[in-house]
C-alpha atoms as a PDB file:
ATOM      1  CA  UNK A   1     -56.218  12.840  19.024  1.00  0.00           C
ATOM      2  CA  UNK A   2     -55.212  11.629  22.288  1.00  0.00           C
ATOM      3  CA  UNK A   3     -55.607   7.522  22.676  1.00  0.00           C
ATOM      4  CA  UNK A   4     -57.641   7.895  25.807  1.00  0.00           C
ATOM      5  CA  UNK A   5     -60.801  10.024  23.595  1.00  0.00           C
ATOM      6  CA  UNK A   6     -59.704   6.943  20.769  1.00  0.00           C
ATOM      7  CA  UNK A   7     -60.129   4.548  23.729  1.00  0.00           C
ATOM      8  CA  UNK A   8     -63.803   5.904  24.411  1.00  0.00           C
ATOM      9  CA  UNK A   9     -64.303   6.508  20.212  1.00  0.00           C
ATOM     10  CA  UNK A  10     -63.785   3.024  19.812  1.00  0.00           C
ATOM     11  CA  UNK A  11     -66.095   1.618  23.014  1.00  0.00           C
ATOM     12  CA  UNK A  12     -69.056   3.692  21.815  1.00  0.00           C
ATOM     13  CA  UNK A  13     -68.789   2.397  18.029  1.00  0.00           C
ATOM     14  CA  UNK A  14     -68.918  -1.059  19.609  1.00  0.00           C
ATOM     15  CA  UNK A  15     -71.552  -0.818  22.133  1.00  0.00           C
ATOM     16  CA  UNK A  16     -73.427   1.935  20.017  1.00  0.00           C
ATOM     17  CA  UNK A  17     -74.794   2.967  23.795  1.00  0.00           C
ATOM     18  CA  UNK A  18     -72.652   5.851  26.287  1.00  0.00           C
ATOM     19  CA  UNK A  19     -74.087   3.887  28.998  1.00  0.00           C
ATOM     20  CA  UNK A  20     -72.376   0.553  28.010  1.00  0.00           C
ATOM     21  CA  UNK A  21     -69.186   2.340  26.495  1.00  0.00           C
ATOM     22  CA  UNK A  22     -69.317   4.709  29.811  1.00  0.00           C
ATOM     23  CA  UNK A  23     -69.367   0.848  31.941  1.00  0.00           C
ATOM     24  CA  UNK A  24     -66.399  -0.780  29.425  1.00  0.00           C
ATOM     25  CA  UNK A  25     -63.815   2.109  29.725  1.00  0.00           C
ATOM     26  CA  UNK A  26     -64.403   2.505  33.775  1.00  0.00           C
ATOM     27  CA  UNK A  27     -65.992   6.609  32.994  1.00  0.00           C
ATOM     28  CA  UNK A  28     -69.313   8.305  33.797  1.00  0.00           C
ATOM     29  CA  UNK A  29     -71.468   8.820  31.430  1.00  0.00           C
ATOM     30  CA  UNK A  30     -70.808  12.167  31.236  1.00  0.00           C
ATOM     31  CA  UNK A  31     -67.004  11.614  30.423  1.00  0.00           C
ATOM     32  CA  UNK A  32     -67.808   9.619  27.583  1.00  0.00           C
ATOM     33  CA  UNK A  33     -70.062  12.626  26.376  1.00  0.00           C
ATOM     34  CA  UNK A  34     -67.547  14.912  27.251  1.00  0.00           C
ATOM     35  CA  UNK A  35     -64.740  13.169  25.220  1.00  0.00           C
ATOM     36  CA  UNK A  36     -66.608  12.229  22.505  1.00  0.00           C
ATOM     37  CA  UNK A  37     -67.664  16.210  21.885  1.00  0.00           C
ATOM     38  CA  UNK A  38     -63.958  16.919  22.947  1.00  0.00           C
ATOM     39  CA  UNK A  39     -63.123  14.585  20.084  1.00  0.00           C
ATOM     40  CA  UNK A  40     -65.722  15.677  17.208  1.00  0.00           C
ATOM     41  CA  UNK A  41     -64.622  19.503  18.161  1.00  0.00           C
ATOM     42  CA  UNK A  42     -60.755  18.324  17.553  1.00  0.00           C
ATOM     43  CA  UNK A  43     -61.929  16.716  14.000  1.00  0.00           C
ATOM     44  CA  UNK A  44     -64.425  19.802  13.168  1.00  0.00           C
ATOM     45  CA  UNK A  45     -67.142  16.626  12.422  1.00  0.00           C
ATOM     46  CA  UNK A  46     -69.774  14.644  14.208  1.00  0.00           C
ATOM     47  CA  UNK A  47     -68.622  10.804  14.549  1.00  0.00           C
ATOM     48  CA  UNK A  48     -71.993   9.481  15.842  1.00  0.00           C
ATOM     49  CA  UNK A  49     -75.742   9.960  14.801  1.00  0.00           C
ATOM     50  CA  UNK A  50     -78.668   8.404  16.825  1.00  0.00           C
ATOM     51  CA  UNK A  51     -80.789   5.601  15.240  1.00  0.00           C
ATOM     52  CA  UNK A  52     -83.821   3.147  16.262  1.00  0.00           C
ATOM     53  CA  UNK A  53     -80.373   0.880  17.345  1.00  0.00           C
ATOM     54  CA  UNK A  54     -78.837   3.218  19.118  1.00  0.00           C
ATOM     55  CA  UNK A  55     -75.695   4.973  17.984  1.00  0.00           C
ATOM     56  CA  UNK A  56     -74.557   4.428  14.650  1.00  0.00           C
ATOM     57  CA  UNK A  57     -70.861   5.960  13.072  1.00  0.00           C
ATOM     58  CA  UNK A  58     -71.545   8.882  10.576  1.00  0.00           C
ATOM     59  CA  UNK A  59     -69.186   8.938   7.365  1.00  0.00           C
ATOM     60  CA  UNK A  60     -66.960  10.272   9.227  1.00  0.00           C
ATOM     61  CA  UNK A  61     -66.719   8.049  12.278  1.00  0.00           C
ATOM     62  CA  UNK A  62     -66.379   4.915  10.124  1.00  0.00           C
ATOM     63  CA  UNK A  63     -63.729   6.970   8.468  1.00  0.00           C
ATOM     64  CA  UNK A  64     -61.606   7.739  11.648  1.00  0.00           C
ATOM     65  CA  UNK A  65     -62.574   3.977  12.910  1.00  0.00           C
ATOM     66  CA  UNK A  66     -59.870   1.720  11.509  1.00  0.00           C
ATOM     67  CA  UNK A  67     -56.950   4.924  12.218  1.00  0.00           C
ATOM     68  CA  UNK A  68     -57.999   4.626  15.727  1.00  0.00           C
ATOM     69  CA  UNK A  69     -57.603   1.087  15.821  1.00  0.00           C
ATOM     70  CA  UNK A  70     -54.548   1.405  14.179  1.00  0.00           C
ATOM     71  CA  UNK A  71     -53.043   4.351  16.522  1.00  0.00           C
ATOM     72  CA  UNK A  72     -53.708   2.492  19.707  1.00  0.00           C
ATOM     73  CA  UNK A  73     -52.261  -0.857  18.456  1.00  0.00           C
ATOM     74  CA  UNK A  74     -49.127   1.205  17.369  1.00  0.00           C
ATOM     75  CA  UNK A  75     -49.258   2.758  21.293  1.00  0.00           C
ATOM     76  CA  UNK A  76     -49.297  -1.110  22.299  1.00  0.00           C
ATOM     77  CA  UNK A  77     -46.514  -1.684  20.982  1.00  0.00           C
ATOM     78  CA  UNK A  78     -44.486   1.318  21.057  1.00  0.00           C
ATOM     79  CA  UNK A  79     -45.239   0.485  24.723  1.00  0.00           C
ATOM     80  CA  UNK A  80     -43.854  -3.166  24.346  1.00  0.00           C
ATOM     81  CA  UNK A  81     -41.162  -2.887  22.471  1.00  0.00           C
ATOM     82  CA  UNK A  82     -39.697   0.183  25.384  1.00  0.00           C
ATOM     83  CA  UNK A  83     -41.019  -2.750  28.489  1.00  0.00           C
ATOM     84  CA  UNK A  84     -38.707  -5.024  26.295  1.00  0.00           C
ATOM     85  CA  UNK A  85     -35.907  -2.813  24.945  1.00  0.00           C
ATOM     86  CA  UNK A  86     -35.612  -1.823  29.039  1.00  0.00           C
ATOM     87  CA  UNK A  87     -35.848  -5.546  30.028  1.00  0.00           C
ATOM     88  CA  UNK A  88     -38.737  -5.217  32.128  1.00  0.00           C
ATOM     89  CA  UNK A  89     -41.328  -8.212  32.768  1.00  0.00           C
ATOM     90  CA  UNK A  90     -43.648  -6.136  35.333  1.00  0.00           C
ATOM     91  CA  UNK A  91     -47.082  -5.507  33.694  1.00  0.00           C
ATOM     92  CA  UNK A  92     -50.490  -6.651  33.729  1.00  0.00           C
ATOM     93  CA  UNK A  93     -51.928  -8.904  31.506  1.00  0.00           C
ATOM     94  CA  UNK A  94     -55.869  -9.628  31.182  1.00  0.00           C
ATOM     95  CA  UNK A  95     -57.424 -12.825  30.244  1.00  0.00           C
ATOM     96  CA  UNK A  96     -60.621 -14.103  29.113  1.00  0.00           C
ATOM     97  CA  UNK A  97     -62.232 -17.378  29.502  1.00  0.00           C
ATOM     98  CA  UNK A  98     -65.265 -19.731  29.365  1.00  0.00           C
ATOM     99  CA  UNK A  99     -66.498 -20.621  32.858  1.00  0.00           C
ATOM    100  CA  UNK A 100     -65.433 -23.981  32.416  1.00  0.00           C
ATOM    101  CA  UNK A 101     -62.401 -23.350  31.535  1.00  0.00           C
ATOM    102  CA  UNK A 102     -62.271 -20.743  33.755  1.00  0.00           C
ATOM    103  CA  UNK A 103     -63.280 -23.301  36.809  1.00  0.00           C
ATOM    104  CA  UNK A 104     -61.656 -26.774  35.816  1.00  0.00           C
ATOM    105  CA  UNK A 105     -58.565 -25.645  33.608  1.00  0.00           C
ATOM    106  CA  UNK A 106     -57.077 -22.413  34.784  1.00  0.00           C
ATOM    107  CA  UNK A 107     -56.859 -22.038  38.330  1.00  0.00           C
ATOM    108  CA  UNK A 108     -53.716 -24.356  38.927  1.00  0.00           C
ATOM    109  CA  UNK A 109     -51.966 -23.031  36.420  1.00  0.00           C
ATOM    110  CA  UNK A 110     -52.537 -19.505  36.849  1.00  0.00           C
ATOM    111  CA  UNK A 111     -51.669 -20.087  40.710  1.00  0.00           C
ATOM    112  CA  UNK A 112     -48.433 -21.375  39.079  1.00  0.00           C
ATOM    113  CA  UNK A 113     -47.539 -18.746  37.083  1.00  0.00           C
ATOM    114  CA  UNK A 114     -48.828 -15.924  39.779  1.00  0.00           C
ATOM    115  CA  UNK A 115     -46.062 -17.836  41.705  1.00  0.00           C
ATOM    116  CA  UNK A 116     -43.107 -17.667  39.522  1.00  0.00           C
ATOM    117  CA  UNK A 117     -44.054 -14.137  37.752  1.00  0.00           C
ATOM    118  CA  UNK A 118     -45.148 -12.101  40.887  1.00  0.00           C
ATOM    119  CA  UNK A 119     -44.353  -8.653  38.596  1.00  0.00           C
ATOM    120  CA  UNK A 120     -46.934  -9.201  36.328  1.00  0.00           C
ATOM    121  CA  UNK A 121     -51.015  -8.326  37.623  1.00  0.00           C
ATOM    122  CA  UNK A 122     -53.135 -10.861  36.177  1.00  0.00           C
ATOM    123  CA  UNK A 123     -56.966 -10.137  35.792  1.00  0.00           C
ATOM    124  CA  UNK A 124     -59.433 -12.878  34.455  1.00  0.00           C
ATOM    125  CA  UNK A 125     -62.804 -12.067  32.811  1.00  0.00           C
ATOM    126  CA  UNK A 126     -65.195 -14.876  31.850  1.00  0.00           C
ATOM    127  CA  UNK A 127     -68.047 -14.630  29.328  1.00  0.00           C
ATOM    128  CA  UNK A 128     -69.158 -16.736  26.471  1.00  0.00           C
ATOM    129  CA  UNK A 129     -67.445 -17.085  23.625  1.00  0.00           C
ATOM    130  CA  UNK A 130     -69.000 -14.407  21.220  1.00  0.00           C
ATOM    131  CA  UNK A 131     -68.322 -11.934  24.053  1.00  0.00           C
ATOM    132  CA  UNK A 132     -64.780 -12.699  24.751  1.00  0.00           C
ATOM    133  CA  UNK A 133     -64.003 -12.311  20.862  1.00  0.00           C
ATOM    134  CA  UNK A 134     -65.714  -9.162  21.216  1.00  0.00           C
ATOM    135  CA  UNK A 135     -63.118  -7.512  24.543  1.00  0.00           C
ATOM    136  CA  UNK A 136     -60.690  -9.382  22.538  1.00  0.00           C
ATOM    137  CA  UNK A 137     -60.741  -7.202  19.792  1.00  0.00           C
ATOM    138  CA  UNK A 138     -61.633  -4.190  21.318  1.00  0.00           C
ATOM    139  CA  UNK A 139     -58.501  -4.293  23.773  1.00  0.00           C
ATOM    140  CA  UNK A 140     -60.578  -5.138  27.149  1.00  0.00           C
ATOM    141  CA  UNK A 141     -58.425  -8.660  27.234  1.00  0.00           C
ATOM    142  CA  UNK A 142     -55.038  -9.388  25.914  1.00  0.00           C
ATOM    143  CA  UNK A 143     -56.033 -13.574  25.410  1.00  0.00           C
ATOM    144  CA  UNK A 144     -58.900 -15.442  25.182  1.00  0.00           C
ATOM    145  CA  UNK A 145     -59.562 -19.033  26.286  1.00  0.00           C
ATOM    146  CA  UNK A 146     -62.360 -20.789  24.669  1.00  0.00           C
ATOM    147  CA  UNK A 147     -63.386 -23.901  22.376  1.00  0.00           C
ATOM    148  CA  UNK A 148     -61.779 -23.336  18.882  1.00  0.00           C
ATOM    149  CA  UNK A 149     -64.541 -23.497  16.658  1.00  0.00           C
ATOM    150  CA  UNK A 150     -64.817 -19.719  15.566  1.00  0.00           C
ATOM    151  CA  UNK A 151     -63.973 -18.087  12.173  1.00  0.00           C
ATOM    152  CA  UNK A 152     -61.184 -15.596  13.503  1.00  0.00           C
ATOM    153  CA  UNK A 153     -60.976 -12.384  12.477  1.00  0.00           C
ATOM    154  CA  UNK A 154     -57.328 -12.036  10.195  1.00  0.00           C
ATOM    155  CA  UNK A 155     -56.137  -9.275  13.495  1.00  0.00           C
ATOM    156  CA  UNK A 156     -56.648 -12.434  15.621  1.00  0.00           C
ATOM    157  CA  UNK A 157     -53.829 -15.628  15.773  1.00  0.00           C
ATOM    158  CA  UNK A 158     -54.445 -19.035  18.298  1.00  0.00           C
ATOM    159  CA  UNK A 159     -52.664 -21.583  19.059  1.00  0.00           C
ATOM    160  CA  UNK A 160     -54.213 -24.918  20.464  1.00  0.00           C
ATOM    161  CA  UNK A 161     -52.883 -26.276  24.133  1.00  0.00           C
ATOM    162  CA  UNK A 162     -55.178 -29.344  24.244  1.00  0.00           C
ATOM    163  CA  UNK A 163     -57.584 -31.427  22.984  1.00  0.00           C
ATOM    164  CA  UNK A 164     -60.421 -32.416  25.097  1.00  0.00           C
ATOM    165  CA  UNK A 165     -62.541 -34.885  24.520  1.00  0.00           C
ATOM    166  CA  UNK A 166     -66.467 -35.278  24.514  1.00  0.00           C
ATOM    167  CA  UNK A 167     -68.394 -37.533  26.471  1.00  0.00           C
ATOM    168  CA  UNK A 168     -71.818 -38.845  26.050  1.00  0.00           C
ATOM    169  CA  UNK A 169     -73.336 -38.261  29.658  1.00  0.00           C
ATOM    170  CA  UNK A 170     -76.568 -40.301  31.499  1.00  0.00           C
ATOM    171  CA  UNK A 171     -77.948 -40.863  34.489  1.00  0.00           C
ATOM    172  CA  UNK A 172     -76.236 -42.580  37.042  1.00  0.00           C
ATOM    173  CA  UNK A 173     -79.105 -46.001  35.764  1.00  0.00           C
ATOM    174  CA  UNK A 174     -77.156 -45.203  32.092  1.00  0.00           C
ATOM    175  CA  UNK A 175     -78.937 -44.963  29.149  1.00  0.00           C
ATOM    176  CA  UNK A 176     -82.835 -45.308  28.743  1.00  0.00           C
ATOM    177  CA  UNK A 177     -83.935 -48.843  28.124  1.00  0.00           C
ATOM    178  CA  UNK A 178     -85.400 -48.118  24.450  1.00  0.00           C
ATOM    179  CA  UNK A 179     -81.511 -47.029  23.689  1.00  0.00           C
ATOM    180  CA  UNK A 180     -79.184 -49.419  22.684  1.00  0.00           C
ATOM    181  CA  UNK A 181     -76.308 -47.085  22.147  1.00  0.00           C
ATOM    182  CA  UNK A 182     -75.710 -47.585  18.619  1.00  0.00           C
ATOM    183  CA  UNK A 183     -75.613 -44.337  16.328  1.00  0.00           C
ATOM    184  CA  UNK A 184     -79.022 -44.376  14.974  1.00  0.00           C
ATOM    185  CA  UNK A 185     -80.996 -45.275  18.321  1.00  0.00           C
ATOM    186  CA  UNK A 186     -79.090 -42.947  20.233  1.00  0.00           C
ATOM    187  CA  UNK A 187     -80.275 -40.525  17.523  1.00  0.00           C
ATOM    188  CA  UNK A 188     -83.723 -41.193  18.535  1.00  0.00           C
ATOM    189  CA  UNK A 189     -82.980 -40.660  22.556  1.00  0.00           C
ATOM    190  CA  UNK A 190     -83.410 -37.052  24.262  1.00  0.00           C
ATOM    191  CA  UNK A 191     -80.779 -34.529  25.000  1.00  0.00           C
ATOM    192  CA  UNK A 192     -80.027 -31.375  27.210  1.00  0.00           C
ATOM    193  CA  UNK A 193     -78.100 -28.897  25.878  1.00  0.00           C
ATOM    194  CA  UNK A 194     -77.337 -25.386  25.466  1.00  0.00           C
ATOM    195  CA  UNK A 195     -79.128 -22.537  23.214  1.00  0.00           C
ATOM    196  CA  UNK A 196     -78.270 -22.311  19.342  1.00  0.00           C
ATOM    197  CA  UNK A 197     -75.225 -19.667  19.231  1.00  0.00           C
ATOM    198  CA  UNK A 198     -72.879 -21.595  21.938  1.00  0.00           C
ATOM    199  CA  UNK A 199     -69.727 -23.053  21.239  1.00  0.00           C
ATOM    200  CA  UNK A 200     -71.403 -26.118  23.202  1.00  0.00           C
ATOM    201  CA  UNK A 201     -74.344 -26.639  21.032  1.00  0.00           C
ATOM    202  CA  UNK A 202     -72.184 -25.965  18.225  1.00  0.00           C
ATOM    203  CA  UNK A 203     -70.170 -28.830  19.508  1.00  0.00           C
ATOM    204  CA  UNK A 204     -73.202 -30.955  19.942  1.00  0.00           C
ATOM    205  CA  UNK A 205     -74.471 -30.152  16.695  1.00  0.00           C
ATOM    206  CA  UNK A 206     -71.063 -31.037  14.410  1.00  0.00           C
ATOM    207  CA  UNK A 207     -70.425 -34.703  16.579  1.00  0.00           C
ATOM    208  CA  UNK A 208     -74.084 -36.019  15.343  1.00  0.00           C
ATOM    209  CA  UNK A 209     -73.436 -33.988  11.954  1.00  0.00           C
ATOM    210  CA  UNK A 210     -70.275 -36.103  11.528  1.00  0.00           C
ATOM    211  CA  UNK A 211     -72.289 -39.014  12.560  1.00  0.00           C
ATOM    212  CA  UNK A 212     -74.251 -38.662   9.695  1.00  0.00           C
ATOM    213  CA  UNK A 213     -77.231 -37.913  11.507  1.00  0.00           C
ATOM    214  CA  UNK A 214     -79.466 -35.028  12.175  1.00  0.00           C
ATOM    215  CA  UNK A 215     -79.746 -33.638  15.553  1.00  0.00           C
ATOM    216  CA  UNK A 216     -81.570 -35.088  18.128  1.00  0.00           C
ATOM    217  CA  UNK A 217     -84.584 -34.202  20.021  1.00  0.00           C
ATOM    218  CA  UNK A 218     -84.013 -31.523  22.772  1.00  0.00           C
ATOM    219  CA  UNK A 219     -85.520 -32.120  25.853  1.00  0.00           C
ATOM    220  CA  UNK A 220     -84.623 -28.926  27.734  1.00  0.00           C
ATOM    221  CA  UNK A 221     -82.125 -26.235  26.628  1.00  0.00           C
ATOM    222  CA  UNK A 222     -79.593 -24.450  29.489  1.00  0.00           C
ATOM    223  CA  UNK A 223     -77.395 -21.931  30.393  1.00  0.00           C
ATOM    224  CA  UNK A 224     -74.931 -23.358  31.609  1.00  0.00           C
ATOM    225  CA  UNK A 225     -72.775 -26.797  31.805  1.00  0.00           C
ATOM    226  CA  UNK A 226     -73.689 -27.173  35.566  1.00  0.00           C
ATOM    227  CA  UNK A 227     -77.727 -26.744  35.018  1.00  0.00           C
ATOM    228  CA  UNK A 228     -77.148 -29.677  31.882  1.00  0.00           C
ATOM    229  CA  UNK A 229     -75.279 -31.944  34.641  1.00  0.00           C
ATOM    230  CA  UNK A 230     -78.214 -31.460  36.913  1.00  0.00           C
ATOM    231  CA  UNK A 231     -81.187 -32.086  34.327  1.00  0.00           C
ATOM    232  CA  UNK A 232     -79.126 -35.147  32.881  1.00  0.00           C
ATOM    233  CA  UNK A 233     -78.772 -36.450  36.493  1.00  0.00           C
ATOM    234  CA  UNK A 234     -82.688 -35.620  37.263  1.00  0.00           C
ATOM    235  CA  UNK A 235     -83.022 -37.835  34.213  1.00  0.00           C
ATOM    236  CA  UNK A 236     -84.164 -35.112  31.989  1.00  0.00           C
ATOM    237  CA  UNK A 237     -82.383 -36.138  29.043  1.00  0.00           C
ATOM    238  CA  UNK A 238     -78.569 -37.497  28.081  1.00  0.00           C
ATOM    239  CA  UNK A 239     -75.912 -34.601  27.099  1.00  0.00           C
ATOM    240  CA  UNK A 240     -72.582 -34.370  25.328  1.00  0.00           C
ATOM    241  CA  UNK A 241     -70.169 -31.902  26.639  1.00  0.00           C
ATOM    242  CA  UNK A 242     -66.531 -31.689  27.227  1.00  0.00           C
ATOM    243  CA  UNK A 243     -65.131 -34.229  29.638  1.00  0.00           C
ATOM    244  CA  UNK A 244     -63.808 -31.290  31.845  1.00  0.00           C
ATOM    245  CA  UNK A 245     -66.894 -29.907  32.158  1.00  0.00           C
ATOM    246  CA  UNK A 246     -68.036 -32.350  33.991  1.00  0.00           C
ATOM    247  CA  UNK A 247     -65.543 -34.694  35.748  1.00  0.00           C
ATOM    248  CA  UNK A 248     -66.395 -33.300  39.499  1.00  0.00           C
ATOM    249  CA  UNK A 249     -69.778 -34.710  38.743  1.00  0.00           C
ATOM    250  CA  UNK A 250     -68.604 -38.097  37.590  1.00  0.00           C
ATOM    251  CA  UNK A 251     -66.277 -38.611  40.414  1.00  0.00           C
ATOM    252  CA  UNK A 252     -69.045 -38.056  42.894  1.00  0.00           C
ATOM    253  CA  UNK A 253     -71.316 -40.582  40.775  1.00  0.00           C
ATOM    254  CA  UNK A 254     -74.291 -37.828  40.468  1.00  0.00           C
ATOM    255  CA  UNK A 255     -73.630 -39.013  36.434  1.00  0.00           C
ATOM    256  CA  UNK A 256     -72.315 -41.774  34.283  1.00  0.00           C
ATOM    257  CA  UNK A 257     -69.591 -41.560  30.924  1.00  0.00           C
ATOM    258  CA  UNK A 258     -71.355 -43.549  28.532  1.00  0.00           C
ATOM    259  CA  UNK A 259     -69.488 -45.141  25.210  1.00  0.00           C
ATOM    260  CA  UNK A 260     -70.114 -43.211  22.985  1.00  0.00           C
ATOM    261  CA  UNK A 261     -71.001 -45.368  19.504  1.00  0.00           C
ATOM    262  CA  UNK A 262     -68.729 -43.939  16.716  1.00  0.00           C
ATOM    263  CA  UNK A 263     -65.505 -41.791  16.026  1.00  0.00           C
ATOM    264  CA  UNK A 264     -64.202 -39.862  19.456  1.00  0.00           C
ATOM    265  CA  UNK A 265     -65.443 -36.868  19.253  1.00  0.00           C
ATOM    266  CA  UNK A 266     -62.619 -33.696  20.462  1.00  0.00           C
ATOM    267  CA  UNK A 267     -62.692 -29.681  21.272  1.00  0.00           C
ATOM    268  CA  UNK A 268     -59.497 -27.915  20.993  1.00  0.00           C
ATOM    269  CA  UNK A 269     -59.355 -25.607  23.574  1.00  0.00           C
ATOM    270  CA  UNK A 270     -57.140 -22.662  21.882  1.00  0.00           C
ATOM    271  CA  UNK A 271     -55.616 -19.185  23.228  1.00  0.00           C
ATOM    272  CA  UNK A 272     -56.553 -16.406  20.945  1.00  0.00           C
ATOM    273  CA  UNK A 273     -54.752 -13.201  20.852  1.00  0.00           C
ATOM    274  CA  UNK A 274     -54.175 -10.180  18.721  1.00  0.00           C
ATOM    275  CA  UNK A 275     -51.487  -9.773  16.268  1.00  0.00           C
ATOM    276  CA  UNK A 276     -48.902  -7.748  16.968  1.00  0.00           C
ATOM    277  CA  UNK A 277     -45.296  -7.158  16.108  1.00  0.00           C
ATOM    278  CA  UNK A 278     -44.435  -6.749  18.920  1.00  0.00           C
ATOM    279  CA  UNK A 279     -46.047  -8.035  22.174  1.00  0.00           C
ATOM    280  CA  UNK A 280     -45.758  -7.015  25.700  1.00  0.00           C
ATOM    281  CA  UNK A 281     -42.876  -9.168  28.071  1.00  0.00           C
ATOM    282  CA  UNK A 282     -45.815 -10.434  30.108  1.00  0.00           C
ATOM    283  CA  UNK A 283     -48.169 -11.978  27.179  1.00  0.00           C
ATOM    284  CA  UNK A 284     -45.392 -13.337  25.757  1.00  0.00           C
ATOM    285  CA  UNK A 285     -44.412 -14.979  29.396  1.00  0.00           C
ATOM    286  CA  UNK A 286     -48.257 -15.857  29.964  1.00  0.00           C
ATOM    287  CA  UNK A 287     -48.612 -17.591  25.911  1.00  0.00           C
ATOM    288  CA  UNK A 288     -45.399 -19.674  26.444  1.00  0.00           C
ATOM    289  CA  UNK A 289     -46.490 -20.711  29.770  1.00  0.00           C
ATOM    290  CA  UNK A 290     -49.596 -21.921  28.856  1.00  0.00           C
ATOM    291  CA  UNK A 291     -48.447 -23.969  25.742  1.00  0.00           C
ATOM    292  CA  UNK A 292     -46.376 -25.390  28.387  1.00  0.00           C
ATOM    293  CA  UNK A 293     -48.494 -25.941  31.261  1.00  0.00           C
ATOM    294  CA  UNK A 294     -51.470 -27.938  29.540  1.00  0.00           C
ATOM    295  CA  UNK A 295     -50.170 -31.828  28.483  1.00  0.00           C
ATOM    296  CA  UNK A 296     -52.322 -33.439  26.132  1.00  0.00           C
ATOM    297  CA  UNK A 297     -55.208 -35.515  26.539  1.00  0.00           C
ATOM    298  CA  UNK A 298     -55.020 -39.442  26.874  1.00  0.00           C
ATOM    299  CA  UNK A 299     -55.427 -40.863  23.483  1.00  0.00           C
ATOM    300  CA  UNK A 300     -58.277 -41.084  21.650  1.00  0.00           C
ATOM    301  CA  UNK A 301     -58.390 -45.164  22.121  1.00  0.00           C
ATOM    302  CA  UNK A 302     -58.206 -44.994  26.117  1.00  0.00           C
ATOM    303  CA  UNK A 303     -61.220 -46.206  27.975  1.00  0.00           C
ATOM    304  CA  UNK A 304     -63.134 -43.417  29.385  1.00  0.00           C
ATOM    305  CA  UNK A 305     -63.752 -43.335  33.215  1.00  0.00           C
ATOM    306  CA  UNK A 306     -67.354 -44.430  34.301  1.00  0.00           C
ATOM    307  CA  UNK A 307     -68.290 -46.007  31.200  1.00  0.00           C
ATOM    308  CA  UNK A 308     -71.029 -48.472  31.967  1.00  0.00           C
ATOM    309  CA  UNK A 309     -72.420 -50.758  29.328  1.00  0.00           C
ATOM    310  CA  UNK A 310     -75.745 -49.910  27.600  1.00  0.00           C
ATOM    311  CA  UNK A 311     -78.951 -52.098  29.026  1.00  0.00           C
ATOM    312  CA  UNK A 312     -79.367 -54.793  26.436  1.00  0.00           C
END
C-alpha cells in the first residue's frame, strides 16, 4: 500500500466525489480512478460503493480508513524525525487561515519569518473555519489560524497567541436615536451579521448569550466581514466583530467603536495543529515563531479607539 494510493484513499473518503478528491490531491480524474482500482486490486476488496450522496466507504474501506491515517502520520514523522536527526530546517510548511486573519494579522509576520527562515516554502490557504479543520485533518495544511471556539478533534492540539477583542460597530452618526446603549435597548436595535455556522455569528451569538439576552433582530446576514462594514456604514444595521476586522475602516472614519454596555467581550485567535511525536524542523520553527510574534491585546479596561457617546 503505497502512501501516495493512501493519499488519494483518504481524499475520496472525505470528499465522497473523484472530481473533488481528483482537485485536493493535484491528479486527473482518471488517476484517482486509476489508484483507487490499483488500490482495491492490491487489497482483493472494493473500498467505495456509490450512493444518492455520492461515494460512501464499504466495510472494508472504513476498515482500511483509520490504518491509512495512521501509516501516513507514521511517514510524517519518520520523515521529521530524519529532517531533524540530519539537522535540516529546509521544508515547506502550509498554513491555513480566516481571511481576516489572513489580511490584518499575518502578513507582517509571515514577511518576518520568510526573512529570517528563507529554507523553508511557506504556502497560505484561507477558508472558513469548518473548512480549514477539514485540510487540517486531512493533511492539506500543517496549522490552522482561526477564532478558537471549535470542539477539536483529540488528533488536533492549539495553543492561543492573542486575545482580540469585540467591538460594537455603528455608523459614523453612532447609534440609532431609540438606542440608549444599555444592554436591554441595544437588545432591541438591528444587527448585520454573518450566516448561522460561522465562527462570527457564533461569536455574536455567545456575547448577547452572556448578556443574558436573546439575540437580536438581524437586519441583513453576509459573507463576509468587509460586506458587514459596508451595510453597518450604509446604516443597515450595528455589528459586533473582532476589532481587527475592522480597524482600516475605523481609521478612515467610514464607522464608529461604540461602548459596548457590559463585560468586554474577547476571541482567542488560536493555532491548531495535528499531534504528532514528532514534528517537522519547520512547524516547529513556524509554532514558536508565532507564539512569539503576536503580543497581547491592551487590557480589557483600556478605552477603545472611536468610541463616541450614545445620543441621549
Amino acid at each position: 500500500m503505497h502512501p501516495r494510493l493512501l493519499k488519494t484513499f483518504l481524499a475520496v473518503s472525505r470528499t465522497g466525489n473523484v472530481t473533488r478528491a481528483a482537485e485536493e490531491v493535484h491528479l486527473a480524474q482518471s488517476s484517482v480512478s486509476d489508484q483507487l482500482q490499483s488500490l482495491e486490486t492490491d487489497l482483493g476488496a472494493s473500498l467505495f460503493m456509490r450512493s444518492k450522496l455520492g461515494l460512501e466507504l464499504t466495510p472494508a474501506g472504513a476498515a482500511l480508513k483509520p490504518f491509512a491515517e495512521e501509516i501516513l502520520a507514521l511517514a510524517d514523522e519518520a520523515r521529521a524525525m530524519v529532517q531533524q536527526a540530519a539537522g535540516h530546517t529546509a521544508g515547506a510548511v502550509t498554513i491555513g487561515a480566516l481571511e481576516t486573519i489572513a489580511s490584518a494579522k499575518l502578513p507582517r509576520w509571515l514577511s518576518e519569518f520568510r526573512t529570517h527562515h528563507p529554507d523553508i516554502n511557506l504556502r497560505l490557504k484561507v477558508a472558513g473555519s469548518g473548512e480549514l479543520l477539514k485540510q487540517l485533518e486531512g493533511g492539506e495544511i500543517d496549522a490552522a489560524f482561526c477564532f478558537d471556539k471549535w470542539e477539536l478533534d483529540e488528533r488536533l492540539a492549539n495553543r492561543a497567541i492573542s486575545v482580540e477583542p469585540l467591538v460594537l460597530v455603528a455608523p459614523p452618526g453612532g447609534l440609532p436615536a431609540a438606542t440608549k446603549g444599555d444592554l436591554l435597548t441595544l437588545g432591541a436595535a438591528s444587527f448585520v451579521t454573518t450566516e448561522v455556522g460561522c465562527i462570527y455569528r457564533r461569536l455574536f451569538d455567545e456575547a448577547f448569550a452572556g448578556a443574558g439576552l436573546s439575540a437580536p433582530k438581524i437586519a441583513a446576514e453576509a459573507d463576509s466581514i468587509g460586506a458587514i462594514t459596508a451595510l453597518v456604514a450604509a446604516g443597515a444595521g450595528l455589528g459586533l466583530v473582532p476589532r481587527l476586522a475592522v480597524a482600516d475602516a475605523l481609521d478612515r472614519g467610514e464607522i464608529v467603536e461604540m461602548p459596548w454596555p457590559g463585560p468586554i467581550r474577547t476571541a482567542l485567535l488560536s493555532v491548531i495543529w495535528r499531534r504528532r511525536r514528532v514534528q517537522t524542523p519547520a512547524l516547529k520553527l513556524l509554532l514558536a515563531s508565532a507564539s512569539e510574534a503576536f503580543a497581547p491585546v491592551k487590557p480589557a479596561d483600556a478605552h477603545p479607539r472611536h468610541a463616541v457617546s450614545s445620543p441621549s
